[in-house]
Protein backbone atom coordinates (compact mmCIF):
# COMPACT_ATOMS: atom_id res chain seq x y z
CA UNK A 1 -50.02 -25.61 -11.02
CA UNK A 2 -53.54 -24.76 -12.55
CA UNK A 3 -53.89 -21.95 -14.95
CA UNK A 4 -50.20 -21.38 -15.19
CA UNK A 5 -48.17 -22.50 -18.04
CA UNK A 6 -44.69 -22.56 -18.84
CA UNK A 7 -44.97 -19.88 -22.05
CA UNK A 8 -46.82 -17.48 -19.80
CA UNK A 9 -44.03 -17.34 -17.30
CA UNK A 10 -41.24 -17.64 -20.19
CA UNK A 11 -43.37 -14.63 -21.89
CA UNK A 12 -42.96 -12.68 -18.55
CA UNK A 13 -39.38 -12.85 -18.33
CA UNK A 14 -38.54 -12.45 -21.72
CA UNK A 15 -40.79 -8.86 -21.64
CA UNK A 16 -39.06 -8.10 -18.38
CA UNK A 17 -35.44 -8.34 -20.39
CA UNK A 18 -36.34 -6.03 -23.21
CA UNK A 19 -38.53 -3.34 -20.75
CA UNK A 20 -34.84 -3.27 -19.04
CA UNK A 21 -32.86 -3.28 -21.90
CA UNK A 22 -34.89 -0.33 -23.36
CA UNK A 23 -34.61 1.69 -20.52
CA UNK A 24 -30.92 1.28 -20.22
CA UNK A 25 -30.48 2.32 -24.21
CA UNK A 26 -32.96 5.30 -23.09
CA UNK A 27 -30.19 6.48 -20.68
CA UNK A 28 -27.34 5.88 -23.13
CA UNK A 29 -28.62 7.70 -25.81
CA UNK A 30 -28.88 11.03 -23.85
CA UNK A 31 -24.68 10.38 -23.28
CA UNK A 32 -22.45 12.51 -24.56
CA UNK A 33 -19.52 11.52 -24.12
CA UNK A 34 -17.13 8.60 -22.63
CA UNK A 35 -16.92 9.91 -19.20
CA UNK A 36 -20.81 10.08 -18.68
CA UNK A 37 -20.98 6.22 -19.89
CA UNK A 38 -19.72 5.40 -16.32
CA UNK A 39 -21.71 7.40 -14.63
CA UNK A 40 -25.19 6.45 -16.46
CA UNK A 41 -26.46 3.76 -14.60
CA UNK A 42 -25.50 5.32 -11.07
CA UNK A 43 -27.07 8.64 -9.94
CA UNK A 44 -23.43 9.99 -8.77
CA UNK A 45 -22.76 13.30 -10.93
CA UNK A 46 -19.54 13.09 -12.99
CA UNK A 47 -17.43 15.35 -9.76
CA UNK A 48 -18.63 12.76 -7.53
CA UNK A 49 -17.19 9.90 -9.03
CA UNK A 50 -13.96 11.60 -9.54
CA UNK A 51 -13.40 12.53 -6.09
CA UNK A 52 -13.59 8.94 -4.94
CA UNK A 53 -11.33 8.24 -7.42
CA UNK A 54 -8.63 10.46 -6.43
CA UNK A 55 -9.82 9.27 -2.52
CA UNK A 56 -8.89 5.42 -3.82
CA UNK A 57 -5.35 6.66 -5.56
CA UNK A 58 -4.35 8.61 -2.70
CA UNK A 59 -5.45 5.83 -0.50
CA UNK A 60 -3.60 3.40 -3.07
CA UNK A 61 -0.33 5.35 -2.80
CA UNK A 62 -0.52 5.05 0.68
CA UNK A 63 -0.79 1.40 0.69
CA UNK A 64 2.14 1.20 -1.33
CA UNK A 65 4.36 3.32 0.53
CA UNK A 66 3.63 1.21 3.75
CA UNK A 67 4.19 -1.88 1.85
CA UNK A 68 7.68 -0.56 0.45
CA UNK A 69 8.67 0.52 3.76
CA UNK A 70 8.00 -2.78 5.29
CA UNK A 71 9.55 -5.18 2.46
CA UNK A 72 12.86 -2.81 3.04
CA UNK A 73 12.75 -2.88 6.90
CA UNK A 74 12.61 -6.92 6.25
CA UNK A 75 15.54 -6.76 4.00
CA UNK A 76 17.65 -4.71 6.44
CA UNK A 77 16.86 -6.94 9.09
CA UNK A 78 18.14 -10.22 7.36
CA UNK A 79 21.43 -8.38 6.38
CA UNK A 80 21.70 -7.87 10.80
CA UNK A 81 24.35 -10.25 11.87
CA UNK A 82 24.89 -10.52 15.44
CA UNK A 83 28.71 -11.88 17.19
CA UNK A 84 30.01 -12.95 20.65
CA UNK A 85 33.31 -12.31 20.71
CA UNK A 86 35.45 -12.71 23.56
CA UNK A 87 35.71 -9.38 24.53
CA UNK A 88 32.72 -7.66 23.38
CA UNK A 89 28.43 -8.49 22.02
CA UNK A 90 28.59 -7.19 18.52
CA UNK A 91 25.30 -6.53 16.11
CA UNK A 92 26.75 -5.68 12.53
CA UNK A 93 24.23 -4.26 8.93
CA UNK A 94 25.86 -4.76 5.83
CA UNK A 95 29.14 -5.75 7.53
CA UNK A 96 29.65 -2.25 9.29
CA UNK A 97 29.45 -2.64 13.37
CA UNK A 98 26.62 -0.48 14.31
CA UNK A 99 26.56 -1.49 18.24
CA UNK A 100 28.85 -3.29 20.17
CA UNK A 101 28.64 -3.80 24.24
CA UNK A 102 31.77 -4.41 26.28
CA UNK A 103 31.52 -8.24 28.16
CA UNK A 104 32.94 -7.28 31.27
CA UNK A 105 30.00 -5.63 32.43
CA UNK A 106 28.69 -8.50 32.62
CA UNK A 107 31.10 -10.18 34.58
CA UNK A 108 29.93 -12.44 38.05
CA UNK A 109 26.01 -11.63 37.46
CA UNK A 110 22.86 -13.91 37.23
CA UNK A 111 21.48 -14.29 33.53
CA UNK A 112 17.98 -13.00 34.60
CA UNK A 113 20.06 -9.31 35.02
CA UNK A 114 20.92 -8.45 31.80
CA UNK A 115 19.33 -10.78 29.69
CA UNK A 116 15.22 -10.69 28.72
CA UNK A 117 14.03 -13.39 25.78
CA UNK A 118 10.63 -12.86 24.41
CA UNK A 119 9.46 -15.60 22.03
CA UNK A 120 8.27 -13.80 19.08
CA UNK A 121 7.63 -16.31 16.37
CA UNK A 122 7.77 -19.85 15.04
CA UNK A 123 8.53 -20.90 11.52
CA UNK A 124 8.31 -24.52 10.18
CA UNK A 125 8.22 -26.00 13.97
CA UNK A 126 11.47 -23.76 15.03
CA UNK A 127 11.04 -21.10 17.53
CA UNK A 128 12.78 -17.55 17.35
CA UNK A 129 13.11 -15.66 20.44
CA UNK A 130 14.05 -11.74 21.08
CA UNK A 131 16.77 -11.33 23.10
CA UNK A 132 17.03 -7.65 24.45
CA UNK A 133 20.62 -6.61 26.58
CA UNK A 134 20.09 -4.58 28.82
CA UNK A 135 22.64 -2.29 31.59
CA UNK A 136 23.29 -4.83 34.49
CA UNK A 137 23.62 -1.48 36.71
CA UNK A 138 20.25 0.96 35.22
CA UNK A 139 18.11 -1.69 33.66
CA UNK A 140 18.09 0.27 30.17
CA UNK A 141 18.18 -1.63 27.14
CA UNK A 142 21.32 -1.84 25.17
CA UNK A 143 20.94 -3.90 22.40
CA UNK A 144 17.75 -5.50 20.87
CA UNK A 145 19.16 -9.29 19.28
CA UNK A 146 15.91 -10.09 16.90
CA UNK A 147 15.25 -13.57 15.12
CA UNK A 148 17.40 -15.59 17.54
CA UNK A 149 17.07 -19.38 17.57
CA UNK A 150 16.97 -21.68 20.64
CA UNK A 151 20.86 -22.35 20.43
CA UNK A 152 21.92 -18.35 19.61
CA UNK A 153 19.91 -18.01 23.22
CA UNK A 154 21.85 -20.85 24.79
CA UNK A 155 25.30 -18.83 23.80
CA UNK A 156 24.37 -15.44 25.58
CA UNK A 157 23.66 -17.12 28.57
CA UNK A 158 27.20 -18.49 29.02
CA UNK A 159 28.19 -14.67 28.61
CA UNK A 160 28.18 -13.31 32.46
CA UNK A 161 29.78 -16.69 33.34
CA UNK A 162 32.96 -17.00 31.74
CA UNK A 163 35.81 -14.55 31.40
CA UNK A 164 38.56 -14.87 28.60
CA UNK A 165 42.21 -13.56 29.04
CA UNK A 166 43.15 -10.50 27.29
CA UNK A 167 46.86 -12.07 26.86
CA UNK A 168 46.51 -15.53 25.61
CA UNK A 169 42.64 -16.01 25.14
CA UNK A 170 41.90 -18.54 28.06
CA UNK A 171 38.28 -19.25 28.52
CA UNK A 172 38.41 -18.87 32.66
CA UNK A 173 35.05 -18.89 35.28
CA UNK A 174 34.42 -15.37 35.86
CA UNK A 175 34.77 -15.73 39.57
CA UNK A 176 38.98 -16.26 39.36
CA UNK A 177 41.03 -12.91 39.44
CA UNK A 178 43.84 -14.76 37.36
CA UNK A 179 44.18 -16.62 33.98
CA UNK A 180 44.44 -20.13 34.79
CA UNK A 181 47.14 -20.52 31.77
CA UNK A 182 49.02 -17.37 31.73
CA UNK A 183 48.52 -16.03 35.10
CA UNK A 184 47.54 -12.48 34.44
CA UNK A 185 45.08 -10.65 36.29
CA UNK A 186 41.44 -10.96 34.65
């Protein structure tokens, strides 16, 4: 380009720098102490800046509560064990029973009665599924059965149709009266 050269333009810059640098050791100098060195190059008074400081550490703390709270409702749902017995749907934490539903009210009905699965997640290619119970007779929901594979789901569904003996243990079709081994009255 005519009439400009390259030390012109390097001139300009390097005068830009040390008009900038001046004027921030002209702010510096008036500092007193350590506190105001934040504060210099921003026109936020020293009780401004301190007030969104205590906004970001509550804010912070809250964070971290909700974060501990979550990593310790994940740990007490991995230590949730779930059983079908043959009398009884048990959900166990920490190897105490905490709810247990009786089979036989389940006895003779359709799956789609007391039985709703909700897919909820999939994890390397696997699906989990939440199974909730609920009262064959109200509708209410008696037990929530989380993380639940394809195969855990397959299990509940053979719960309304079979009936075992209280006696010997005989897995019977829940439409007989009697034990097909022992004889007694189902």
């Amino acid at each position: 380009m005519p009439g400009v050269t390259p030390c012109g333009y390097t001139r300009s810059l390097v005068s830009d720098y040390r008009s900038t640098t001046n004027l921030f050791k002209r702010r510096l100098s008036s500092v007193r102490s350590i506190g105001e060195i934040s504060s210099a190059g921003r026109s936020l008074s020293p009780r401004a800046g301190g007030v969104t400081n205590l906004l970001f550490a509550v804010l912070g703390g809250i964070m971290l509560m909700a974060g501990l709270v979550l990593v310790l409702r994940g740990t007490n749902q991995r230590d949730t064990r779930y059983y079908v017995t043959t009398f009884r749907l048990v959900e166990a934490k920490h190897g105490q029973i905490v709810r247990e539903v009786p089979r036989e009210l389940f006895r003779g009905r359709e799956f789609s009665q007391f039985l709703q699965v909700i897919p909820t997640l999939i994890v390397n290619g696997t699906p989990f599924f939440t199974a909730k119970i609920l009262d064959p007779q109200s509708g209410d929901e008696m037990m929530s059965l989380r993380n639940l594979t394809q195969e855990s789901i397959n299990s509940l569904q053979v719960v309304g149709q079979l009936v075992y003996c209280k006696y010997c243990g005989q897995r019977n079709d829940a439409k007989t009266m009697r034990c097909s081994q022992c004889g007694a009255s189902l």
